[in-house]
C-alpha atoms as a PDB file:
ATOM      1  CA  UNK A   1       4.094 -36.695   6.467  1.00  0.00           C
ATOM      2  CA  UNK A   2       4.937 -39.800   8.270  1.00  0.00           C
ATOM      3  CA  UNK A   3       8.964 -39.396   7.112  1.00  0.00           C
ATOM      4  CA  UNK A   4      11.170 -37.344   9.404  1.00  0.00           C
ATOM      5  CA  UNK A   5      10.846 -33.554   8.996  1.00  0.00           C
ATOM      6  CA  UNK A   6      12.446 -32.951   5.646  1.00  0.00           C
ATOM      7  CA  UNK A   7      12.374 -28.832   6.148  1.00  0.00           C
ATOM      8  CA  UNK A   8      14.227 -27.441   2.726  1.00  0.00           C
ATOM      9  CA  UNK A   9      13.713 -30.474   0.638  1.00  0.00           C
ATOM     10  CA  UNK A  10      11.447 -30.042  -2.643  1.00  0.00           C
ATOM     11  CA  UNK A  11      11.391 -32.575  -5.552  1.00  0.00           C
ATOM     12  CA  UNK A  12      10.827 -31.791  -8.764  1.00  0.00           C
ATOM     13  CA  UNK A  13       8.663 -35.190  -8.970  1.00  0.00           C
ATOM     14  CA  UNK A  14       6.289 -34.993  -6.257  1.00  0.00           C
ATOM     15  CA  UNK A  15       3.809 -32.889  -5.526  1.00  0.00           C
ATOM     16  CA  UNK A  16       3.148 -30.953  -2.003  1.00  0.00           C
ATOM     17  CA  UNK A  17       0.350 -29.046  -0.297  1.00  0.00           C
ATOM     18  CA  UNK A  18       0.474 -25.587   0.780  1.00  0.00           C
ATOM     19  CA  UNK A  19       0.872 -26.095   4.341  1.00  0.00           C
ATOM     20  CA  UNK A  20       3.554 -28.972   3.405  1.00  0.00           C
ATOM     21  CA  UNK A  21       4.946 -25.975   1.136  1.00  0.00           C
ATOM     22  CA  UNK A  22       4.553 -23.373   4.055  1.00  0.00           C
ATOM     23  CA  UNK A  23       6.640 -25.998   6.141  1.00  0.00           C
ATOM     24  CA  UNK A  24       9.325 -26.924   4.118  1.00  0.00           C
ATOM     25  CA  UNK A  25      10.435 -23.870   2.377  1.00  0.00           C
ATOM     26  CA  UNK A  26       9.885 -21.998   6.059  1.00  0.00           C
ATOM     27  CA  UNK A  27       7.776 -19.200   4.652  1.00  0.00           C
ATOM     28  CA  UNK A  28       4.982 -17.694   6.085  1.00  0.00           C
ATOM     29  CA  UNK A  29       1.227 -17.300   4.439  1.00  0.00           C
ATOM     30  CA  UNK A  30       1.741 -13.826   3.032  1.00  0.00           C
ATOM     31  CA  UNK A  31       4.861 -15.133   1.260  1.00  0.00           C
ATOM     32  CA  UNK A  32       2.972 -18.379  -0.220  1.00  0.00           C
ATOM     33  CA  UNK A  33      -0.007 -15.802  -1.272  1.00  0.00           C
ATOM     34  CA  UNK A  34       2.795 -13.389  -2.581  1.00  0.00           C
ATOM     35  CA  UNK A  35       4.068 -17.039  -4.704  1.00  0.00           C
ATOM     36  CA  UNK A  36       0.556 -17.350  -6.221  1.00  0.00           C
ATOM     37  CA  UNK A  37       0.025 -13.936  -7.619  1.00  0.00           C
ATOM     38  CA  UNK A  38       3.392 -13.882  -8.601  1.00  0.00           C
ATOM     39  CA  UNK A  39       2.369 -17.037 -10.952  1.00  0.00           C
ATOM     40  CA  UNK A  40       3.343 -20.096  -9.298  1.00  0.00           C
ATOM     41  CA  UNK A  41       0.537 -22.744 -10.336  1.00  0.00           C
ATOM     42  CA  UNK A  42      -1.724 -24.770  -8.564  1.00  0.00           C
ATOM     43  CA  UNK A  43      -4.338 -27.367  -8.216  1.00  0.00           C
ATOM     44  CA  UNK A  44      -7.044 -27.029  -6.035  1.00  0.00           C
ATOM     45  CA  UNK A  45      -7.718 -30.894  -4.938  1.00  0.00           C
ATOM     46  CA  UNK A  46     -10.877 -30.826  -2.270  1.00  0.00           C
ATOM     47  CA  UNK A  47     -10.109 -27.772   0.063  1.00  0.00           C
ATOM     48  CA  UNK A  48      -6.273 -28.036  -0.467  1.00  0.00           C
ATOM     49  CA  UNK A  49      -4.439 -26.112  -2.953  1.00  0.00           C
ATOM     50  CA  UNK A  50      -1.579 -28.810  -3.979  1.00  0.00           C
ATOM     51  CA  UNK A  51       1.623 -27.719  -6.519  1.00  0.00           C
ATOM     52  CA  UNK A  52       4.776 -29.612  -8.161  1.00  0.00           C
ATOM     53  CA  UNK A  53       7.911 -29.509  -7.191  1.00  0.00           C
ATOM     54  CA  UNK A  54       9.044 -28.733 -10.175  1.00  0.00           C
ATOM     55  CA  UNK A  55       6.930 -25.594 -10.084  1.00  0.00           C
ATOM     56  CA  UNK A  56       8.457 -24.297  -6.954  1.00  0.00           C
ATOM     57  CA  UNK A  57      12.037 -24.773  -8.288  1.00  0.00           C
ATOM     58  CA  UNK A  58      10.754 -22.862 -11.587  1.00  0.00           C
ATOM     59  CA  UNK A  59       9.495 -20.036  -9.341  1.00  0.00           C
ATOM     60  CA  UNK A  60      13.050 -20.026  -7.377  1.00  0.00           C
ATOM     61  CA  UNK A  61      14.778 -20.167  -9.946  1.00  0.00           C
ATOM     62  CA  UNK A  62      12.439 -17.451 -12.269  1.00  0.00           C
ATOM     63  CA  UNK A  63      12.940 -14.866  -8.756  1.00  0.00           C
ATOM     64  CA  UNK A  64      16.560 -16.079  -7.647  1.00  0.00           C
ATOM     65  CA  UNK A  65      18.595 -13.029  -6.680  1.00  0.00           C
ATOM     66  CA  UNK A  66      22.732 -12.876  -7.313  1.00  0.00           C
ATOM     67  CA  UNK A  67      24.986 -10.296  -5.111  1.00  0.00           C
ATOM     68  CA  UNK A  68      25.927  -7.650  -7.189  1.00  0.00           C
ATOM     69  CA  UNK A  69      30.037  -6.652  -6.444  1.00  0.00           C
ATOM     70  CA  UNK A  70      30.753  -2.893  -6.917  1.00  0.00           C
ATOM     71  CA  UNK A  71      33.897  -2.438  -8.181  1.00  0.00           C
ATOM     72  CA  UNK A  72      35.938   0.160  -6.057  1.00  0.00           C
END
Protein backbone atom coordinates (compact mmCIF):
# COMPACT_ATOMS: atom_id res chain seq x y z
CA UNK A 1 0.00 0.00 0.00
CA UNK A 2 2.05 2.86 -1.11
CA UNK A 3 -1.05 5.51 -0.06
CA UNK A 4 -1.05 6.76 3.51
CA UNK A 5 -2.49 4.32 6.08
CA UNK A 6 -6.16 4.33 5.27
CA UNK A 7 -7.12 2.16 8.67
CA UNK A 8 -11.24 1.93 8.50
CA UNK A 9 -11.61 2.60 4.87
CA UNK A 10 -13.20 -0.32 2.64
CA UNK A 11 -14.62 0.22 -0.91
CA UNK A 12 -17.14 -1.54 -2.25
CA UNK A 13 -15.06 -1.45 -5.70
CA UNK A 14 -11.77 -2.69 -4.88
CA UNK A 15 -10.64 -5.60 -3.72
CA UNK A 16 -8.17 -6.21 -0.54
CA UNK A 17 -6.04 -9.00 0.90
CA UNK A 18 -6.41 -10.50 4.18
CA UNK A 19 -3.62 -8.93 5.87
CA UNK A 20 -4.76 -5.49 4.07
CA UNK A 21 -8.27 -6.65 5.60
CA UNK A 22 -6.64 -7.58 9.05
CA UNK A 23 -5.16 -3.93 8.89
CA UNK A 24 -7.82 -1.85 7.99
CA UNK A 25 -10.79 -3.12 9.76
CA UNK A 26 -8.23 -3.57 13.01
CA UNK A 27 -9.21 -7.15 13.67
CA UNK A 28 -7.16 -9.79 14.65
CA UNK A 29 -6.69 -13.43 12.78
CA UNK A 30 -9.24 -15.31 14.85
CA UNK A 31 -11.79 -12.62 13.95
CA UNK A 32 -10.91 -12.74 10.01
CA UNK A 33 -11.09 -16.79 10.40
CA UNK A 34 -14.37 -16.26 12.49
CA UNK A 35 -15.47 -13.84 8.97
CA UNK A 36 -14.78 -16.86 6.70
CA UNK A 37 -16.77 -19.53 8.38
CA UNK A 38 -19.28 -17.17 9.03
CA UNK A 39 -19.56 -16.90 4.98
CA UNK A 40 -17.71 -14.00 3.87
CA UNK A 41 -16.21 -15.06 0.32
CA UNK A 42 -12.97 -15.25 -1.03
CA UNK A 43 -10.49 -15.80 -3.72
CA UNK A 44 -7.50 -17.53 -3.20
CA UNK A 45 -4.99 -15.65 -5.79
CA UNK A 46 -1.29 -17.45 -5.36
CA UNK A 47 -0.86 -17.87 -1.49
CA UNK A 48 -3.14 -14.84 -0.67
CA UNK A 49 -6.69 -15.12 0.07
CA UNK A 50 -8.05 -11.67 -1.58
CA UNK A 51 -12.06 -10.43 -1.04
CA UNK A 52 -14.33 -7.35 -2.31
CA UNK A 53 -15.19 -4.66 -0.64
CA UNK A 54 -18.39 -5.01 -1.28
CA UNK A 55 -18.30 -8.37 0.45
CA UNK A 56 -17.03 -7.02 3.67
CA UNK A 57 -19.75 -4.29 3.80
CA UNK A 58 -22.36 -7.26 3.03
CA UNK A 59 -20.89 -9.18 5.99
CA UNK A 60 -21.15 -5.84 8.28
CA UNK A 61 -24.01 -5.10 7.36
CA UNK A 62 -25.58 -9.07 7.38
CA UNK A 63 -23.92 -9.12 11.45
CA UNK A 64 -24.47 -5.29 12.35
CA UNK A 65 -25.77 -5.09 15.91
CA UNK A 66 -28.43 -2.07 17.09
CA UNK A 67 -28.70 -1.09 21.04
CA UNK A 68 -31.72 -2.37 22.25
CA UNK A 69 -33.55 0.54 24.82
CA UNK A 70 -35.56 -1.08 27.69
CA UNK A 71 -38.31 0.81 28.42
CA UNK A 72 -38.54 1.59 32.26
Amino acid sequence: MSRRNEGGVIRIDEAYSKRCVLDRLGVSQRFWDKMLDEGLPYTNVGHTRWVTGEAIMNYLKKFAQTKQVQAQ
